[in-house]
C-alpha atoms as a PDB file:
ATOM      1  CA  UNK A   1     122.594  67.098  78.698  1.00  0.00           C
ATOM      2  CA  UNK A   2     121.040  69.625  80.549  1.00  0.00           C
ATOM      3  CA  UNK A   3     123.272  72.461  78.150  1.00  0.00           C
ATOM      4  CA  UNK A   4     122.060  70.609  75.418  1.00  0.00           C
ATOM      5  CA  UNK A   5     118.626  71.338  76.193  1.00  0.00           C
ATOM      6  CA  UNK A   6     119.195  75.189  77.042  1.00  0.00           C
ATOM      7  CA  UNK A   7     120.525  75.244  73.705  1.00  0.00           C
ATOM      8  CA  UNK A   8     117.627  73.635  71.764  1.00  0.00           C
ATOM      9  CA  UNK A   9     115.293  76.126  73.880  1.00  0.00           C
ATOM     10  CA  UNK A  10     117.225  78.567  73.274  1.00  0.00           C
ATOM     11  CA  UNK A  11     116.770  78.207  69.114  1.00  0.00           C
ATOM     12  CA  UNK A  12     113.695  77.790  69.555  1.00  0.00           C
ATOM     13  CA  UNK A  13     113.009  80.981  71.245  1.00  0.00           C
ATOM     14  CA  UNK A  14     114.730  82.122  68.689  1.00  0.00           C
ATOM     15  CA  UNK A  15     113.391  81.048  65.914  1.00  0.00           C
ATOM     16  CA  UNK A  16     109.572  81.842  67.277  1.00  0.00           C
ATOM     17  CA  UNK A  17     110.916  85.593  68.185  1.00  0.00           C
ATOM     18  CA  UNK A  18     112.965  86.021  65.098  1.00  0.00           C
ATOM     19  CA  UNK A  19     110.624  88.691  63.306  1.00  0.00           C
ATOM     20  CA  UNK A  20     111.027  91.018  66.628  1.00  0.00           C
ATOM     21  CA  UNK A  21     115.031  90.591  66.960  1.00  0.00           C
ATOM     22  CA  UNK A  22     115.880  90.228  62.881  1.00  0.00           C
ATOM     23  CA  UNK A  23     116.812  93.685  61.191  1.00  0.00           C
ATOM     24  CA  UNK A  24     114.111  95.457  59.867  1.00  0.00           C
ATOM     25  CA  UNK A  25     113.075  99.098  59.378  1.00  0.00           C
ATOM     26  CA  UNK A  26     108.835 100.339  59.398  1.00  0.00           C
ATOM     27  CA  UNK A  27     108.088 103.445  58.595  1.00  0.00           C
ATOM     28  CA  UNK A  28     104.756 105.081  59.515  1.00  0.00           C
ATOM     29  CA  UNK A  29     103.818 103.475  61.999  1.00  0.00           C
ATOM     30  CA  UNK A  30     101.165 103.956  64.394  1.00  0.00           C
ATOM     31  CA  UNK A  31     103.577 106.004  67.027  1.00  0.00           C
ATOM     32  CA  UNK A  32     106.723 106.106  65.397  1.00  0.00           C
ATOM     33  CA  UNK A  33     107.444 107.800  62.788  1.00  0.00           C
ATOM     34  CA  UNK A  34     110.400 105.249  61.746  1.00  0.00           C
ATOM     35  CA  UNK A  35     111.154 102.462  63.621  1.00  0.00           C
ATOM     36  CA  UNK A  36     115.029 100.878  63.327  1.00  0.00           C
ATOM     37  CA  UNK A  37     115.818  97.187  64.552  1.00  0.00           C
ATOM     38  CA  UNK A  38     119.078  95.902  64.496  1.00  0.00           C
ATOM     39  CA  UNK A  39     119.804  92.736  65.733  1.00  0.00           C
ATOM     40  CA  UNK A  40     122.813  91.945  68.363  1.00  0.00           C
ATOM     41  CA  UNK A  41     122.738  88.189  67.968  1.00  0.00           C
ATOM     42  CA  UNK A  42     126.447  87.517  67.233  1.00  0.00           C
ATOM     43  CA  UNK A  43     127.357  91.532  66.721  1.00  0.00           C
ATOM     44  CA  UNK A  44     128.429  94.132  68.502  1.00  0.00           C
ATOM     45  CA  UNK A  45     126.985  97.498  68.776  1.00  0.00           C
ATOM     46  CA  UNK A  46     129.906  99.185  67.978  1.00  0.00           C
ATOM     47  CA  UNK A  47     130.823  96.927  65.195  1.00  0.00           C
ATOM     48  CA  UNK A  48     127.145  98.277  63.366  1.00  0.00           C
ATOM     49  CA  UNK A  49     127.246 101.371  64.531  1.00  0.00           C
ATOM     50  CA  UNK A  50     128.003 102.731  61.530  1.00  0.00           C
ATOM     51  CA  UNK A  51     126.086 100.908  59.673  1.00  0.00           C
ATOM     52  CA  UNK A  52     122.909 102.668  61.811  1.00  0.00           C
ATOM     53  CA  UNK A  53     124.593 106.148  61.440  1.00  0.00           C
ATOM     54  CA  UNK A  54     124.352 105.890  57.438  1.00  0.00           C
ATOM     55  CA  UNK A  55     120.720 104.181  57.287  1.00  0.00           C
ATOM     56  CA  UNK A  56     119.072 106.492  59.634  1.00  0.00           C
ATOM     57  CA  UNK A  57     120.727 109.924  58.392  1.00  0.00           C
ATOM     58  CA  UNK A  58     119.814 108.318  54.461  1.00  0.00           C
ATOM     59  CA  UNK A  59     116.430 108.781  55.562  1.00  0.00           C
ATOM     60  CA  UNK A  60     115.834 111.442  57.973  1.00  0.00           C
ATOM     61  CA  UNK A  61     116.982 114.571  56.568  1.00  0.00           C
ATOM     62  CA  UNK A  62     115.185 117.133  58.921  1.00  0.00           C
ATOM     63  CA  UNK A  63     114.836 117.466  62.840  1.00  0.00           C
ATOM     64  CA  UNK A  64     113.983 114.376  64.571  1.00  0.00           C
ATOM     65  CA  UNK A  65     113.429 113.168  68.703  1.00  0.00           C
ATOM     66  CA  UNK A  66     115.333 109.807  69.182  1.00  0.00           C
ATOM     67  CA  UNK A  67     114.700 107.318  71.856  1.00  0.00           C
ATOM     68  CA  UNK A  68     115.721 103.502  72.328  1.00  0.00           C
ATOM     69  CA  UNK A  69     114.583 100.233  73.471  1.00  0.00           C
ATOM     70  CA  UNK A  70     116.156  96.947  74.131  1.00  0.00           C
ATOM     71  CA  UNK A  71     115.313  93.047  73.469  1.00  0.00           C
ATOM     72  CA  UNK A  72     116.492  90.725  75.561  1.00  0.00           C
ATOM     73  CA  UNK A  73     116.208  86.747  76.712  1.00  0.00           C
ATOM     74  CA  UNK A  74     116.072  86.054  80.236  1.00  0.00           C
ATOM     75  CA  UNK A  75     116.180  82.824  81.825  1.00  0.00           C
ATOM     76  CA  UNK A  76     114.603  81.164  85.508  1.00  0.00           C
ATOM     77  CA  UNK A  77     117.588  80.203  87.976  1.00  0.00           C
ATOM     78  CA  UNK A  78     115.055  77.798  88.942  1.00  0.00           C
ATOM     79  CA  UNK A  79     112.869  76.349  86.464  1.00  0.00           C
ATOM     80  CA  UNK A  80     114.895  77.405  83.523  1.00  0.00           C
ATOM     81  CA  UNK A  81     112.687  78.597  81.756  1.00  0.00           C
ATOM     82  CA  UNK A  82     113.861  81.145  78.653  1.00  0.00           C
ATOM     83  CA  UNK A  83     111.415  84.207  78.166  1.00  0.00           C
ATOM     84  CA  UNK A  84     111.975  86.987  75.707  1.00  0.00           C
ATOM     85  CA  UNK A  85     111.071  91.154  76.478  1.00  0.00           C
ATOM     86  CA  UNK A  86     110.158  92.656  73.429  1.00  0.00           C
ATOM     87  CA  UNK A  87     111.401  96.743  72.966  1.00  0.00           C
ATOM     88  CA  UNK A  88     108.768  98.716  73.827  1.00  0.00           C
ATOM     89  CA  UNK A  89     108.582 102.215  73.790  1.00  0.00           C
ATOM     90  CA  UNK A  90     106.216 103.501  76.261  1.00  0.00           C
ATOM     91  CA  UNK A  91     107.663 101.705  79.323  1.00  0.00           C
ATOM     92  CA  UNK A  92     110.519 100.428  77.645  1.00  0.00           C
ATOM     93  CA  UNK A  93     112.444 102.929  76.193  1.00  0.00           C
ATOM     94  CA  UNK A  94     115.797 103.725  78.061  1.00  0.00           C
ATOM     95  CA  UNK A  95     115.668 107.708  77.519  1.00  0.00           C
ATOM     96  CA  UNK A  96     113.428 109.524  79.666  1.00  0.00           C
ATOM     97  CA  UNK A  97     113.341 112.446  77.695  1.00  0.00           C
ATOM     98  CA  UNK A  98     113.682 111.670  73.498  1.00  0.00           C
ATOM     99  CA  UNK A  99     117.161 113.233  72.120  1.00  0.00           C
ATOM    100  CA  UNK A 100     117.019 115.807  69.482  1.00  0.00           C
ATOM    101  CA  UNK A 101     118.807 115.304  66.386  1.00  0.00           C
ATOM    102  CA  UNK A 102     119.147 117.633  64.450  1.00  0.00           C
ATOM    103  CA  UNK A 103     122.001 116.611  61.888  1.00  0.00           C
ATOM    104  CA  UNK A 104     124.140 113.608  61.038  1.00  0.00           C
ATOM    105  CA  UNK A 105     127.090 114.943  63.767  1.00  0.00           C
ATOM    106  CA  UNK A 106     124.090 114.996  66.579  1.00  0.00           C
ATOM    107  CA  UNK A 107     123.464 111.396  65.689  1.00  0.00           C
ATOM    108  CA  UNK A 108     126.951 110.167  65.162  1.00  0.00           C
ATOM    109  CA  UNK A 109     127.637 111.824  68.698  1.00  0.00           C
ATOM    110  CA  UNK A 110     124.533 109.723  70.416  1.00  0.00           C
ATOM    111  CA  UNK A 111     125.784 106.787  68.832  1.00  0.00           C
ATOM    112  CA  UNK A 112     129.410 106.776  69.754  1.00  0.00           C
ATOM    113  CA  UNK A 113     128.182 107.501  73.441  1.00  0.00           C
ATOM    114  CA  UNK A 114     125.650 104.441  73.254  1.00  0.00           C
ATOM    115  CA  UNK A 115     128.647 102.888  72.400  1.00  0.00           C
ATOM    116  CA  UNK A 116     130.458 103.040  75.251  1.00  0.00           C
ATOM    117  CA  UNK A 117     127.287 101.684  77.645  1.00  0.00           C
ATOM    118  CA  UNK A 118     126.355  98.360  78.867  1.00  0.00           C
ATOM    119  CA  UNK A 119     123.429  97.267  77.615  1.00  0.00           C
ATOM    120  CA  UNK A 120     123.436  94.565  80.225  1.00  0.00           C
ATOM    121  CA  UNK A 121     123.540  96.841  83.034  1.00  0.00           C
ATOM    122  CA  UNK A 122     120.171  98.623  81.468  1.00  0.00           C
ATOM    123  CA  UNK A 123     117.958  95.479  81.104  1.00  0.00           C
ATOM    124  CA  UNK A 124     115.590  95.195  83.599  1.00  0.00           C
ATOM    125  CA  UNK A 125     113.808  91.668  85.201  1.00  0.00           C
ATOM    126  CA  UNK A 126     111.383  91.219  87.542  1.00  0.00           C
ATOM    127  CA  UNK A 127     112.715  89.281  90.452  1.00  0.00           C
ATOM    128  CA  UNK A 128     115.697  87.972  91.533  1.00  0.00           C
ATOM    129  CA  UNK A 129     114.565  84.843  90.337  1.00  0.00           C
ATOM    130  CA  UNK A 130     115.757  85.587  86.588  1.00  0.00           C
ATOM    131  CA  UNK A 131     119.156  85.996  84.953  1.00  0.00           C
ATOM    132  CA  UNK A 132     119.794  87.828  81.902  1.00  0.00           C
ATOM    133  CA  UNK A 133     121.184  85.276  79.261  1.00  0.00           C
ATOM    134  CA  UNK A 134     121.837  87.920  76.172  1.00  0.00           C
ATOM    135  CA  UNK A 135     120.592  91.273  74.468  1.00  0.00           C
ATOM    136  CA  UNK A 136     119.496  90.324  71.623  1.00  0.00           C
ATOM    137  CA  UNK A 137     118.123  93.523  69.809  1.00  0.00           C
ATOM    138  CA  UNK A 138     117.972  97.311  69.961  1.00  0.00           C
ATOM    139  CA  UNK A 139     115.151  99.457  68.119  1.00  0.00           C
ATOM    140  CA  UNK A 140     115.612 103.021  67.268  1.00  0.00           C
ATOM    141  CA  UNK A 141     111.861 105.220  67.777  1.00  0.00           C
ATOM    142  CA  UNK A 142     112.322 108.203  65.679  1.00  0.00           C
ATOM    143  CA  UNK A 143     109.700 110.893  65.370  1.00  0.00           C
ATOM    144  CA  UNK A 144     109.572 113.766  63.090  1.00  0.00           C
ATOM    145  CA  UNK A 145     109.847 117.320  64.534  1.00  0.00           C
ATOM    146  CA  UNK A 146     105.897 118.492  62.453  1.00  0.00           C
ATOM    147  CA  UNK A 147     107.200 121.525  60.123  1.00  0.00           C
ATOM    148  CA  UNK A 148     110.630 120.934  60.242  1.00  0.00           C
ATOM    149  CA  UNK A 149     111.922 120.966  56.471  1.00  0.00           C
ATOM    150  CA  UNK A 150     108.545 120.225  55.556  1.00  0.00           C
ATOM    151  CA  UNK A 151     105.565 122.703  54.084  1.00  0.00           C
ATOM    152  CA  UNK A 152     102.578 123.532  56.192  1.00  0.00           C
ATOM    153  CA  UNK A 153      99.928 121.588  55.157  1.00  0.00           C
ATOM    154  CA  UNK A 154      96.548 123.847  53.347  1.00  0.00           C
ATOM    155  CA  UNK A 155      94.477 122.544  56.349  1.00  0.00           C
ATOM    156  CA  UNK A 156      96.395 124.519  58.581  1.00  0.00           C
ATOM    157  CA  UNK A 157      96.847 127.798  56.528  1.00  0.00           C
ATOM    158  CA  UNK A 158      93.718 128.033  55.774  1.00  0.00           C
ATOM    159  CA  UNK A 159      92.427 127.545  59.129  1.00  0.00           C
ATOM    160  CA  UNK A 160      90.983 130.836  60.151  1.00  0.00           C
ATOM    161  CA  UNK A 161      91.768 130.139  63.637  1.00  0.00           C
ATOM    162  CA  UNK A 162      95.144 129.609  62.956  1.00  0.00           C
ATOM    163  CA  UNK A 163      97.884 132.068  62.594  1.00  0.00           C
ATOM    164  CA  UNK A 164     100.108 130.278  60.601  1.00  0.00           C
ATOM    165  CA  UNK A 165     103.015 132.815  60.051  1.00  0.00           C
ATOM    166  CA  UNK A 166     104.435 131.386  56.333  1.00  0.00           C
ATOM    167  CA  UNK A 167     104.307 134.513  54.541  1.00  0.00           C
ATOM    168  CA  UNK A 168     104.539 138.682  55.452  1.00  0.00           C
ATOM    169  CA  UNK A 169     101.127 140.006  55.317  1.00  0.00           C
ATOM    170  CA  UNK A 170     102.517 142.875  53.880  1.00  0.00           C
ATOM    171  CA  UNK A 171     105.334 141.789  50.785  1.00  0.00           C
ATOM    172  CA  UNK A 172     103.678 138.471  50.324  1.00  0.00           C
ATOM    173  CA  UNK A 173     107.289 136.983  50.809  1.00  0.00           C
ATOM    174  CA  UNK A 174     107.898 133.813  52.859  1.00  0.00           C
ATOM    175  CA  UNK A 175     109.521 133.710  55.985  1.00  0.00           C
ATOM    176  CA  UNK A 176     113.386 131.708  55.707  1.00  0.00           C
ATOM    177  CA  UNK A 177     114.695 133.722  58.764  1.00  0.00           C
ATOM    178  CA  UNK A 178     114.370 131.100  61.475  1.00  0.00           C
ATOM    179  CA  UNK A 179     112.047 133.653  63.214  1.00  0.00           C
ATOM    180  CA  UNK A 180     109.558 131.883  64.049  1.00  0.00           C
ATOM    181  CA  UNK A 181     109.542 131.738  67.759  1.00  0.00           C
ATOM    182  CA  UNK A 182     109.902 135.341  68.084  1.00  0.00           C
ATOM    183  CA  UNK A 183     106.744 135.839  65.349  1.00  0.00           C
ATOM    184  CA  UNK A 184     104.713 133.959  67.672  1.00  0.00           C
ATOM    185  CA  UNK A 185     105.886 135.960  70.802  1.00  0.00           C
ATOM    186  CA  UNK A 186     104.777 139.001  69.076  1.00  0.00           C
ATOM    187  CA  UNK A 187     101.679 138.015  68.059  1.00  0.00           C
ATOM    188  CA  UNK A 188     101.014 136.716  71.830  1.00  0.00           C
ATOM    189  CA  UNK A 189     101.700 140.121  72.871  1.00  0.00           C
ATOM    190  CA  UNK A 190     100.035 142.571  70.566  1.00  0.00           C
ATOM    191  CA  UNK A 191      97.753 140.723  68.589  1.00  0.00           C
ATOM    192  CA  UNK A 192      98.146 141.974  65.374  1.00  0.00           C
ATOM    193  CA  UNK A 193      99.692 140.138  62.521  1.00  0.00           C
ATOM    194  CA  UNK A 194      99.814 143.164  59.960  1.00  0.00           C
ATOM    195  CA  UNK A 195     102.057 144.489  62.297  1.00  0.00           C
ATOM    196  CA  UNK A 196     104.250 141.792  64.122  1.00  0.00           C
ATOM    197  CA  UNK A 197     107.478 142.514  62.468  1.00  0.00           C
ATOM    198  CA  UNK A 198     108.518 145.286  64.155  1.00  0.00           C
ATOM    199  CA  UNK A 199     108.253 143.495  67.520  1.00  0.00           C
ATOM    200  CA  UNK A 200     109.283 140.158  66.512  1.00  0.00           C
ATOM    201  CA  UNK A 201     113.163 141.593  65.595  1.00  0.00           C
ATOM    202  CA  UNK A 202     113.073 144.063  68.696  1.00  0.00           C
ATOM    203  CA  UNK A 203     112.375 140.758  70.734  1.00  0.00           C
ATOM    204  CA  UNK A 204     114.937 139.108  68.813  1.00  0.00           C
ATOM    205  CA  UNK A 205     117.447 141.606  69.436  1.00  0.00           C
ATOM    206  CA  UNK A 206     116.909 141.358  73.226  1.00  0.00           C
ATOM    207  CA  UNK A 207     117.345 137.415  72.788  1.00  0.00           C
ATOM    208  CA  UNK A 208     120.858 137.669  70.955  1.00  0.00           C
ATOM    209  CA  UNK A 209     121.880 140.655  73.456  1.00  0.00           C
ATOM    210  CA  UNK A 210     120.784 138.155  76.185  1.00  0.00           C
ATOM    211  CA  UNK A 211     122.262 134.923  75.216  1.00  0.00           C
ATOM    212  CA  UNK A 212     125.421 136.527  72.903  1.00  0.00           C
ATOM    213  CA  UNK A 213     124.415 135.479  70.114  1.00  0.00           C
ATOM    214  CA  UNK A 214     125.446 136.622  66.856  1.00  0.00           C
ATOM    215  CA  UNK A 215     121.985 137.191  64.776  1.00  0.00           C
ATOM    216  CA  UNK A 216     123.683 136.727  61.266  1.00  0.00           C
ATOM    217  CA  UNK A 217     124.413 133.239  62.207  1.00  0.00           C
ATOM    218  CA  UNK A 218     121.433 132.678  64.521  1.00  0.00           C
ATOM    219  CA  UNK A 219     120.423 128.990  63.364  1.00  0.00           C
ATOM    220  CA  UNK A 220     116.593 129.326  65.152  1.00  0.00           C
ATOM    221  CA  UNK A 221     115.833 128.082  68.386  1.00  0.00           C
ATOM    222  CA  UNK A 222     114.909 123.962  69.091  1.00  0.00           C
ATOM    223  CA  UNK A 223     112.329 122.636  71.101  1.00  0.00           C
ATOM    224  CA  UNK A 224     114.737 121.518  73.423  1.00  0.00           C
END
C-alpha cells in the first residue's frame, strides 16, 4: 500500500513538473543564450548523447561557454514527502568555470566525459533527512562568445570611443588574420591606430617565439 502511494505521488509530481523535466530547447532567453533540456526519465545519458551532440552543434556554429545543471526528485526518509529541484544556473550549475567550445570535437569530447560521471553523486540535498529517488533532467546553458563568427554591430563601430579594429586604417581591408589580441595590445601601448600594425606582428612574433607556435597555422587566441 504504502508503494502504491509513492507511486501515485510520484506521477503526480510528475505530471505537475513535466514542462521543467520534458525535452525542450529556448533560445534567447533572458541569460542564456540557448537553453537545452533533455529529459532522463527512462533514458540514459549516454544512450542520448548523441542525440545532444547533433542538436546543439546544428545550431551553434561559432564559439560558445557551456555549463550544466541537473533536475532531480528527492524524497523525506521521514515524512515521505517527494520534492522536485529545478536546474538552475546561478547556484545550480555543476561547472564552476563555463567550458569553451569551440567546435563539434570540443563538444563531443565534454559529452563523452559527462558520460562517464554519476549524476547521482553530483545532486545535492539539504539534510540528511532526504534521499535522492531519481535524476530526472539535465539542461545545457550555452552562451555565445559576442563577435565570434558574427559582424560587429554599427553601434559599436561607430562609437567614437571605441576602437573597433575591423578594417586597416590605411588599405581599407578587413582584418581575417586572427590578430586581434595582439591589435589591441598595440594600441594599449602606443596609442595610435594609423600605426598599430607594425607592433601588433612584432608582438606576435614574440608570442609564437614564446609559446612555439607556428604563425601560418596560428588559429587566434581564446578567452580561456
Amino acid at each position: 500500500m504504502a508503494h502504491s502511494c509513492l507511486f501515485l505521488f510520484f506521477a503526480e509530481l510528475l505530471f505537475n513538473r513535466w514542462d521543467a523535466i520534458r525535452d525542450f530547447i529556448r533560445s534567447e532567453c533572458a541569460v542564456q543564450d540557448l537553453l537545452f533540456n533533455c529529459n532522463l526519465i527512462g533514458n540514459l545519458f549516454p544512450d542520448i548523447r548523441e542525440r545532444v551532440l547533433n542538436d546543439i552543434s546544428d545550431r551553434e556554429t561559432t564559439l560558445f561557454k557551456l555549463n550544466y545543471s541537473l533536475g532531480y526528485i528527492l524524497r523525506h526518509k521521514l515524512t515521505g514527502e517527494l520534492r522536485y529541484y529545478h536546474t538552475c544556473q546561478n547556484i545550480g550549475r555543476k561547472l564552476q568555470v563555463p567550458i569553451l567550445i569551440k567546435n563539434r570535437n570540443d563538444l563531443k569530447e565534454f559529452l563523452d566525459r559527462l558520460s562517464d560521471l554519476s549524476f547521482r553523486n553530483q545532486t545535492k540535498y539539504e539534510n540528511s533527512e532526504w534521499a535522492l529517488v531519481c535524476v530526472t533532467n539535465i539542461v545545457f546553458f550555452i552562451n555565445k562568445l559576442s563577435g565570434s563568427g558574427k559582424v560587429i554591430p554599427d553601434y559599436v563601430k561607430s562609437n567614437r570611443g571605441l576602437c573597433a579594429l575591423v578594417t586597416n586604417k590605411k588599405t581599407g581591408v578587413a582584418y581575417e588574420d586572427h590578430l586581434c589580441l595582439f591589435r589591441c595590445l598595440s594600441l594599449h601601448q602606443d596609442k595610435d591606430v594609423g600605426n598599430c600594425e607594425r607592433n601588433t606582428h612584432r608582438n606576435f612574433e614574440k608570442y609564437c617565439q614564446a609559446f612555439s607556435v607556428n604563425p601560418s597555422s596560428f588559429p587566434g587566441v581564446t578567452l580561456f
